[in-house]
Protein backbone atom coordinates (compact mmCIF):
# COMPACT_ATOMS: atom_id res chain seq x y z
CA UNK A 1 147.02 133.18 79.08
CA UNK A 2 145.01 132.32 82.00
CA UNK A 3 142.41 134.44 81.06
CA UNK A 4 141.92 134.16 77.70
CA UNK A 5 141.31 130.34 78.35
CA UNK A 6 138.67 130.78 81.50
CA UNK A 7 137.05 133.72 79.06
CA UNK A 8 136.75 130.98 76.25
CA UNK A 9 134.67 128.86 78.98
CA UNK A 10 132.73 131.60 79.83
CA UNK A 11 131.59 132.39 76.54
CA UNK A 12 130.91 128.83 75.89
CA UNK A 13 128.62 129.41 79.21
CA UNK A 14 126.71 132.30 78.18
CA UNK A 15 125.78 129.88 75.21
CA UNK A 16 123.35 127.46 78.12
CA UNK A 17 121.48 130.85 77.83
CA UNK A 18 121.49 132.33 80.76
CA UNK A 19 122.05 135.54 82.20
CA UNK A 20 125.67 135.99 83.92
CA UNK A 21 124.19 137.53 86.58
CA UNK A 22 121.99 134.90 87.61
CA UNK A 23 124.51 132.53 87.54
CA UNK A 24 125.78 131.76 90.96
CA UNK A 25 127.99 128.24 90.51
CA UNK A 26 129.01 125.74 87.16
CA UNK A 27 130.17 122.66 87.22
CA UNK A 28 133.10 121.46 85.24
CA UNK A 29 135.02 118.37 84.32
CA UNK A 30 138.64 119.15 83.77
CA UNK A 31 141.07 117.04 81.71
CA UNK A 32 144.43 116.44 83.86
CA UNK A 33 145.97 117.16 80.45
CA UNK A 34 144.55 120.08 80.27
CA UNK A 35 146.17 123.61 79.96
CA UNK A 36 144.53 124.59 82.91
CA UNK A 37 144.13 123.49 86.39
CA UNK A 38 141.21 123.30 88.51
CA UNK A 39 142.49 125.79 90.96
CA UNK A 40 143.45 128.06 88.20
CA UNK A 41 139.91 127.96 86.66
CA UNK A 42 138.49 128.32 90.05
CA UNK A 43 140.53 131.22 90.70
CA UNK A 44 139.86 133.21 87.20
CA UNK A 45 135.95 132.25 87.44
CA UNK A 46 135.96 134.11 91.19
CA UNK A 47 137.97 136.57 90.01
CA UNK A 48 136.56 137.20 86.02
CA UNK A 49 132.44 136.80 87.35
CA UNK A 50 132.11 135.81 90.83
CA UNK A 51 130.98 132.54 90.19
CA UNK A 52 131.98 129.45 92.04
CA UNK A 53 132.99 126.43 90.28
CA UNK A 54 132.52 122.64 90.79
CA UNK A 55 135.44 120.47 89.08
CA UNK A 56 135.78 117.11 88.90
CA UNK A 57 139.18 115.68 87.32
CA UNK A 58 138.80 113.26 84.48
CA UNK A 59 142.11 111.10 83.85
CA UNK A 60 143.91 110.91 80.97
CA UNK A 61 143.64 108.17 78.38
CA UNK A 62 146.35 107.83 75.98
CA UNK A 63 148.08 105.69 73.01
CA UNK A 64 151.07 105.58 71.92
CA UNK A 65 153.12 103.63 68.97
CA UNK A 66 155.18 101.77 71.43
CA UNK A 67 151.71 99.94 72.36
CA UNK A 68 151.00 101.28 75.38
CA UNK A 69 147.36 102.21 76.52
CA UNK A 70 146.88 103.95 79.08
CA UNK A 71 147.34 107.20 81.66
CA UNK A 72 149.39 109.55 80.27
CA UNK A 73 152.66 110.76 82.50
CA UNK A 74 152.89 114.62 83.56
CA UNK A 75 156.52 115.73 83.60
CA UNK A 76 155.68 119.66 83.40
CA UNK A 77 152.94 121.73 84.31
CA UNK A 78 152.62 125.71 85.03
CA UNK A 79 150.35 128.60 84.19
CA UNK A 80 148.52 127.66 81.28
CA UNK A 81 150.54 124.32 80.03
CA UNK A 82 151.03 120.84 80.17
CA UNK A 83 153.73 118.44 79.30
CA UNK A 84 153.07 114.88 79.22
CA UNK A 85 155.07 111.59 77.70
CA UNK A 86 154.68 108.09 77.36
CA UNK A 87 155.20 106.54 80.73
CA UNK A 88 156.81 103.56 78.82
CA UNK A 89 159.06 104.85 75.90
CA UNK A 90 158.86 108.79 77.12
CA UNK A 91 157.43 109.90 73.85
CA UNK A 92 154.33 111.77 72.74
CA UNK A 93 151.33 109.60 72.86
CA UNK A 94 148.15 110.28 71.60
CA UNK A 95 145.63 111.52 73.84
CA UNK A 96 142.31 109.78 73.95
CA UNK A 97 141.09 111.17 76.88
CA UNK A 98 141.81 113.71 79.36
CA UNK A 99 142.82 117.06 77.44
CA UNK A 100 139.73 118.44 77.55
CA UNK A 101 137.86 121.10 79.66
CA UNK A 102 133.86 120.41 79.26
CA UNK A 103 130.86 122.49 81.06
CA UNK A 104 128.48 119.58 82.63
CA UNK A 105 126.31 122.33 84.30
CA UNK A 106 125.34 125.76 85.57
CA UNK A 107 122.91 126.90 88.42
């Protein structure tokens, strides 16, 4: 599952227009709810193109129906999930923030 996800962002690279093989490093914000984690992505860029990667970690942001706003709370992560609660009431909250992975640059 890992690398279907890292080939989704590299598709969604090649769409900046440029040539893979000029591209030498791409920086990325990662979602801490996201699937996958910044040493995962790292890993399956090196590994999938030889690129390096430059992530920076965006918190989560998250509402739920007990009234709580705020960052969500990680119980479970491994390759290719996340599980997250409420860290008031323990149930699903909606996410806001923080779930996504997004490409802010390539060199």
């Amino acid at each position: 599952m890992q690398e279907n996800e890292t080939t989704k962002i590299m598709q969604e690279i090649k769409k900046f227009g440029k040539d893979f093989a000029k591209i030498n490093l791409v920086y990325l914000e990662v979602g801490e709810l996201s699937s996958l984690t910044p040493q995962e992505i790292k890993s399956s860029l090196k590994k999938l193109a030889f690129w390096d990667a430059y992530i920076t970690v965006k918190q989560s942001k998250v509402q739920c129906n007990c009234g709580y706003l705020g960052r969500a709370k990680i119980f479970e992560r491994g390759p290719g999930y996340c599980l997250f609660n409420c860290p008031k009431c323990a149930k699903t909250p909606k996410v806001l923030e923080g779930n996504d992975i997004q490409i802010k640059g390539i060199e």
